[in-house]
Each structure stands twice: as structure tokens, then as C-alpha cells.
C-alpha atoms as a PDB file:
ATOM      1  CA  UNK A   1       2.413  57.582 -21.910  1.00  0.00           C
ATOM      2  CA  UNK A   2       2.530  55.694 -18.205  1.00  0.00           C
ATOM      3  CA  UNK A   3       5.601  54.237 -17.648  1.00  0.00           C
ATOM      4  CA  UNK A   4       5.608  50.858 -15.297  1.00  0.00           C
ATOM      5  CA  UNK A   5       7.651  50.130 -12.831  1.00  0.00           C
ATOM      6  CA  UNK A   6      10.626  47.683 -13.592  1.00  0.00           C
ATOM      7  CA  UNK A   7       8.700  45.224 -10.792  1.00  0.00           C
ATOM      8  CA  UNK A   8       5.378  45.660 -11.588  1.00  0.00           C
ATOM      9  CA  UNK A   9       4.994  41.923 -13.430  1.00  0.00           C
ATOM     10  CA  UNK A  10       6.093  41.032  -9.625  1.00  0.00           C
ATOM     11  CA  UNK A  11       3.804  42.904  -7.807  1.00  0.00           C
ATOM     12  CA  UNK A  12       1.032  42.101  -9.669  1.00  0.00           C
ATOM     13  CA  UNK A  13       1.842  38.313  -9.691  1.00  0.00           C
ATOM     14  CA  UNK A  14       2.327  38.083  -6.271  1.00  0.00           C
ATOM     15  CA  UNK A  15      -1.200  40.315  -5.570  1.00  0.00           C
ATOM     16  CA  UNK A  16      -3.074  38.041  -8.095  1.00  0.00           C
ATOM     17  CA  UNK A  17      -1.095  34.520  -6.045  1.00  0.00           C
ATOM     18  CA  UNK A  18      -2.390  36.059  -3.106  1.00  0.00           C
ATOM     19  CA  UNK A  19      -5.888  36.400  -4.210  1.00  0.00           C
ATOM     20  CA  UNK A  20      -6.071  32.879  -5.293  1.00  0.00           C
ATOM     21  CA  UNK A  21      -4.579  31.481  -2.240  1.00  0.00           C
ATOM     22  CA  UNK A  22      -6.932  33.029  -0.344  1.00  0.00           C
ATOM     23  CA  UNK A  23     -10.026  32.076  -2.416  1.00  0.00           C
ATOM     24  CA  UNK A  24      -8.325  28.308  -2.217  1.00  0.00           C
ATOM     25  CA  UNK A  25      -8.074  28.260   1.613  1.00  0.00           C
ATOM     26  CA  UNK A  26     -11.228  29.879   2.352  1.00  0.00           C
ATOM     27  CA  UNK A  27     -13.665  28.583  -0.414  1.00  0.00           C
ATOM     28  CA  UNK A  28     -12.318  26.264  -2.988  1.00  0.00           C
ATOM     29  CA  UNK A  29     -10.785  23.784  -0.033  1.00  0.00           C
ATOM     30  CA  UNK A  30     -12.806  23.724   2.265  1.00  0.00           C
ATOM     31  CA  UNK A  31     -15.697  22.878  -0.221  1.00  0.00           C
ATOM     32  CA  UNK A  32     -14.123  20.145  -2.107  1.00  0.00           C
ATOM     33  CA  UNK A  33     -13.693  19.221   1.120  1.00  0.00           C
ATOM     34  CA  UNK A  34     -17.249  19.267   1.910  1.00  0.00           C
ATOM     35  CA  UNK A  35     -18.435  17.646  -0.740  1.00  0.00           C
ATOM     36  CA  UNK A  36     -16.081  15.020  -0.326  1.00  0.00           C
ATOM     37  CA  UNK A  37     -17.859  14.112   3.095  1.00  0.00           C
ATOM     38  CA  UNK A  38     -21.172  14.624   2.036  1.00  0.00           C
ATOM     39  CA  UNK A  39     -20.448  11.685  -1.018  1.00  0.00           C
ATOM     40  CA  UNK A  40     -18.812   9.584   1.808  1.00  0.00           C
ATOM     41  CA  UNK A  41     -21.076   9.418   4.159  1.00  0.00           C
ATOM     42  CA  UNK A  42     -23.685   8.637   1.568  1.00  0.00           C
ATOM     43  CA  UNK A  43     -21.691   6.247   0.278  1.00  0.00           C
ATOM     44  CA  UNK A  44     -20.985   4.697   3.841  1.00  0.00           C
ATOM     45  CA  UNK A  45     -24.894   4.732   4.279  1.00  0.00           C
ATOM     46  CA  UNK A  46     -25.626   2.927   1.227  1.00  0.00           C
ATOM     47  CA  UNK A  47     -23.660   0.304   2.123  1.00  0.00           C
ATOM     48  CA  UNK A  48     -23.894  -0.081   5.796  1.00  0.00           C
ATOM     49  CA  UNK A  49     -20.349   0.834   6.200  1.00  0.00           C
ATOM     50  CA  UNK A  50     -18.692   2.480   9.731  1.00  0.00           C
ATOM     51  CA  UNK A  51     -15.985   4.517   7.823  1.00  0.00           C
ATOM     52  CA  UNK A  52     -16.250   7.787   9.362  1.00  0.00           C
ATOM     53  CA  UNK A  53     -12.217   8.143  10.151  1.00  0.00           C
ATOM     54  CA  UNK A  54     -11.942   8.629   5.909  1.00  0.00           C
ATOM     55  CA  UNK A  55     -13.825  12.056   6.355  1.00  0.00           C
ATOM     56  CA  UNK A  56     -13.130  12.973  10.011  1.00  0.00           C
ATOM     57  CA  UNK A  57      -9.068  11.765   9.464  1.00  0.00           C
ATOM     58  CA  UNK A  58      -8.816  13.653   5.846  1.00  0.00           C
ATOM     59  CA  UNK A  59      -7.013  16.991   6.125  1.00  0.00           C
ATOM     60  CA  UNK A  60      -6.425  19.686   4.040  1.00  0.00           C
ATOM     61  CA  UNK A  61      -3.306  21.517   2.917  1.00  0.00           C
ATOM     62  CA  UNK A  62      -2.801  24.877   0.755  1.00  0.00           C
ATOM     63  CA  UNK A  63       0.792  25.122  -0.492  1.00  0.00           C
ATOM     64  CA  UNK A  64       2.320  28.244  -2.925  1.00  0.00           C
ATOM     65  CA  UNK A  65       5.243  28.760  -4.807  1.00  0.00           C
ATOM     66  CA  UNK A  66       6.269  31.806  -6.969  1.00  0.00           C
ATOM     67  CA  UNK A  67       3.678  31.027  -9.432  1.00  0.00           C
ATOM     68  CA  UNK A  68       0.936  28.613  -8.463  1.00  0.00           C
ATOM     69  CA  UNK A  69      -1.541  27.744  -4.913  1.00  0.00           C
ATOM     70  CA  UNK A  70      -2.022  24.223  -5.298  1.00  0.00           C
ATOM     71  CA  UNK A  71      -5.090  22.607  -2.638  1.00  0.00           C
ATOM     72  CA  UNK A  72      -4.226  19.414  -0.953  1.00  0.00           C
ATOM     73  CA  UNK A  73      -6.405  16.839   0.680  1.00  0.00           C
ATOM     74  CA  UNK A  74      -4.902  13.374   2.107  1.00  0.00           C
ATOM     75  CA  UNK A  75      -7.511  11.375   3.323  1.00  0.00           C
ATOM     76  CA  UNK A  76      -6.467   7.948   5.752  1.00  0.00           C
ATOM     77  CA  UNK A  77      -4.504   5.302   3.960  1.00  0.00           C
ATOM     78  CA  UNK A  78      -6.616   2.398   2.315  1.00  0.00           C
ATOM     79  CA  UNK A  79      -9.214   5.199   1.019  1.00  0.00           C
ATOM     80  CA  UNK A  80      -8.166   4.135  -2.413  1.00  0.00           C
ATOM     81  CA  UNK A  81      -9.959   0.667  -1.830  1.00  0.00           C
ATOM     82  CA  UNK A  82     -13.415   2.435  -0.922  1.00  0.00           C
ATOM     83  CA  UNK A  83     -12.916   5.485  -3.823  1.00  0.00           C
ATOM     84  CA  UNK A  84     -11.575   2.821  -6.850  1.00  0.00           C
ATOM     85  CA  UNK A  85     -13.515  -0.783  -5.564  1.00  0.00           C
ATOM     86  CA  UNK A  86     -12.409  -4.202  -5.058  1.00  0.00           C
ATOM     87  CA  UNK A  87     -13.034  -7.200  -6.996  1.00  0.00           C
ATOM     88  CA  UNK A  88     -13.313 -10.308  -5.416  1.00  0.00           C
ATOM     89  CA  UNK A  89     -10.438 -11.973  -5.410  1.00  0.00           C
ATOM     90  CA  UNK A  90      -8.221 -14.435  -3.476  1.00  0.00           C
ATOM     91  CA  UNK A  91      -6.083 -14.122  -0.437  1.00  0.00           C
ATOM     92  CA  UNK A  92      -3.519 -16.784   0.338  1.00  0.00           C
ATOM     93  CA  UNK A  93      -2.161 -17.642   4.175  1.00  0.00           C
ATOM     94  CA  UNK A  94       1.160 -17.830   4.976  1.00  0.00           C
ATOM     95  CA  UNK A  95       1.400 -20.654   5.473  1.00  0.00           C
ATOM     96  CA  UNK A  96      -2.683 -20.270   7.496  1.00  0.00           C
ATOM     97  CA  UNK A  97      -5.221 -17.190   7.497  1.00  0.00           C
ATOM     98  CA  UNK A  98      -6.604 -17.273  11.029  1.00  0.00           C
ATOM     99  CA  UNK A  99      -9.664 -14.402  11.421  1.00  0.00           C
ATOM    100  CA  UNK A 100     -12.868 -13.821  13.242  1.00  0.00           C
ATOM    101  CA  UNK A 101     -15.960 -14.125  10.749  1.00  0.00           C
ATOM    102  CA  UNK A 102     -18.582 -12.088  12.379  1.00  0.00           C
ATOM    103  CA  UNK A 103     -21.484 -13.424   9.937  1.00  0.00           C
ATOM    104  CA  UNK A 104     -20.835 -16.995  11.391  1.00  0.00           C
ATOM    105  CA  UNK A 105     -19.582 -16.179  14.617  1.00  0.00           C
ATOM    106  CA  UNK A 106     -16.457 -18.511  14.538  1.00  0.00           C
ATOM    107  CA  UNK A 107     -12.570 -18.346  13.962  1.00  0.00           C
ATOM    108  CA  UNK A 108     -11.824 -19.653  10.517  1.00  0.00           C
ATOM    109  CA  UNK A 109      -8.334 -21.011   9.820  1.00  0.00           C
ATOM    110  CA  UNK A 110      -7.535 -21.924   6.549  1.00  0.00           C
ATOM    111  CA  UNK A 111      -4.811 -21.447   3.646  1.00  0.00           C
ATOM    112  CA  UNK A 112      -6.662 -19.077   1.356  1.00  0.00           C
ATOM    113  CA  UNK A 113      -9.994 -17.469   1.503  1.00  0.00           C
ATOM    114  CA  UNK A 114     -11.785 -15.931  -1.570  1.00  0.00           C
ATOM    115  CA  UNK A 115     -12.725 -12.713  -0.591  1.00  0.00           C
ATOM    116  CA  UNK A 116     -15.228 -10.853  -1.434  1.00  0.00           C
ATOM    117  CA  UNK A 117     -16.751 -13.854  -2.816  1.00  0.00           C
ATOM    118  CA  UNK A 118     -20.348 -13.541  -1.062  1.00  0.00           C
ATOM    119  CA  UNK A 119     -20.593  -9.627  -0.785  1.00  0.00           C
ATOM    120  CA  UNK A 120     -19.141  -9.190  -4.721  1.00  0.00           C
ATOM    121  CA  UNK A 121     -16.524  -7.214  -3.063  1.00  0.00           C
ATOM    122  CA  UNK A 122     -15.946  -3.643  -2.469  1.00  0.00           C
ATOM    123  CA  UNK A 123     -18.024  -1.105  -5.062  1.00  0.00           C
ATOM    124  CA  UNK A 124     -16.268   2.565  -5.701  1.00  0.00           C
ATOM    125  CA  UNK A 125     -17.195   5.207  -3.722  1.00  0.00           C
ATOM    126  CA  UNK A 126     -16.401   7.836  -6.769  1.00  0.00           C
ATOM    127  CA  UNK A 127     -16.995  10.641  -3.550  1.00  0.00           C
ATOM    128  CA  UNK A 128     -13.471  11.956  -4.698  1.00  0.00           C
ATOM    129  CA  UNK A 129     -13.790  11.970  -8.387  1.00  0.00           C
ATOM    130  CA  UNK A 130     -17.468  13.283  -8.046  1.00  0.00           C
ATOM    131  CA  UNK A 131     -16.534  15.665  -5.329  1.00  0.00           C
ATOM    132  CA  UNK A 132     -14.158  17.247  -8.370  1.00  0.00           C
ATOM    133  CA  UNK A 133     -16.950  17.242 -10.699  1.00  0.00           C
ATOM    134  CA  UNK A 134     -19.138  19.245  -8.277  1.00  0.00           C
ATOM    135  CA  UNK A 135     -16.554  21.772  -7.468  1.00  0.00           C
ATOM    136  CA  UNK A 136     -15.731  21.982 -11.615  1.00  0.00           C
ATOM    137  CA  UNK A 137     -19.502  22.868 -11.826  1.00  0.00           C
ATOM    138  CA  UNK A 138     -19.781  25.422  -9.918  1.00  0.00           C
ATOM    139  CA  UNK A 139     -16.842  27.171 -10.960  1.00  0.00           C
END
């Protein structure tokens, strides 16, 4: 009969954590990272955007307690708009909007502008959400 040592659940938690942290911040983060970019700057081509501080401003954080490695990636604030949409939709001055249109080269000043209203506003990126289908599928 082999007999365990009283730590042994421990020992081999902590050697299995450490596996899978390492595997996280060499592999697993770095290409959801990847991926992330490579569905940004598509998306940012597609649409003639100049968004390149959501990829190059992202970073990416591996964190571990005593039984999980979680993966962490922030990108800049505002992402959200780009990764989810916006509708068109109103904004209201207060009491005046006063803004630069570069389309027809001319201040505007005004109490409420419908934005979004010629371009249909904002579509979703999805490189986030897709990003995390890519990585699923190859795991």
C-alpha cells in the first residue's frame, strides 16, 4: 500500500496552478490577445477607422489565487462602443453643442444633433467576443 503525504492535495494543487499559470501567461494570453488585434484592425480597416490605441493601449494581466489563474485584458475606455455598436441616436447641448464637422468643414452650433444619423452609427466590432470563440476552438 503507498501511503501519501498529509500535504500532497497541496503540492499537487499548487504544481498543477503553476502549470496553468504558466500555459496562461505564455500561450493562452498572449493569443487571445493576438487575436483580439488581428479582429481590430480588420475591423478598423473595414470601416476606415484610426483606432489603433484600442490594440496598442490594451494590456494584459495574469492573476492567481489558491485555486484558480484567471487572464485579464483591459483594453482603453470607450472600447465598449466599437465591440457592442451604436445606434443612432440623439445628443442634446447644454444649453449649445459647438463641434468641428470635418465632412463640411465648418463649426456647427446647435442644441441637439442626431448622431449617427447619416453614417447609421457605430456597427460592433465583435473582435472580443470572436477573439473568445477562436481561442475556445482551438482549445
Amino acid at each position: 500500500m503507498v501511503t501519501l503525504d498529509d500535504d500532497f492535495e497541496d503540492n499537487l494543487r499548487a504544481a498543477v496552478l503553476d502549470e496553468v499559470e504558466q500555459t496562461v501567461r505564455d500561450e493562452i494570453g498572449p493569443e487571445l490577445k493576438q487575436a483580439a488585434e488581428e479582429n481590430w484592425k480588420a475591423y478598423a480597416s473595414r470601416n476606415g477607422y484610426d483606432i489603433d490605441h484600442v490594440w496598442e493601449d490594451a494590456t494584459l494581466a495574469v492573476g492567481r489565487d489558491d485555486d484558480s489563474v484567471t487572464v485579464r485584458i483591459e483594453w482603453p475606455e470607450l472600447t465598449a462602443l466599437f465591440e457592442w455598436g451604436v445606434d443612432p441616436h440623439t445628443i442634446e447641448g447644454n444649453p449649445l453643442l459647438h463641434f468641428y464637422w470635418d465632412a463640411k468643414d465648418t463649426w456647427i452650433t446647435t442644441d441637439e444633433v442626431n448622431w449617427g444619423s447619416e453614417t447609421g452609427g457605430i456597427p460592433e466590432s465583435r473582435a472580443i467576443r470572436d477573439a473568445l470563440d477562436q481561442l475556445r476552438g482551438m482549445m
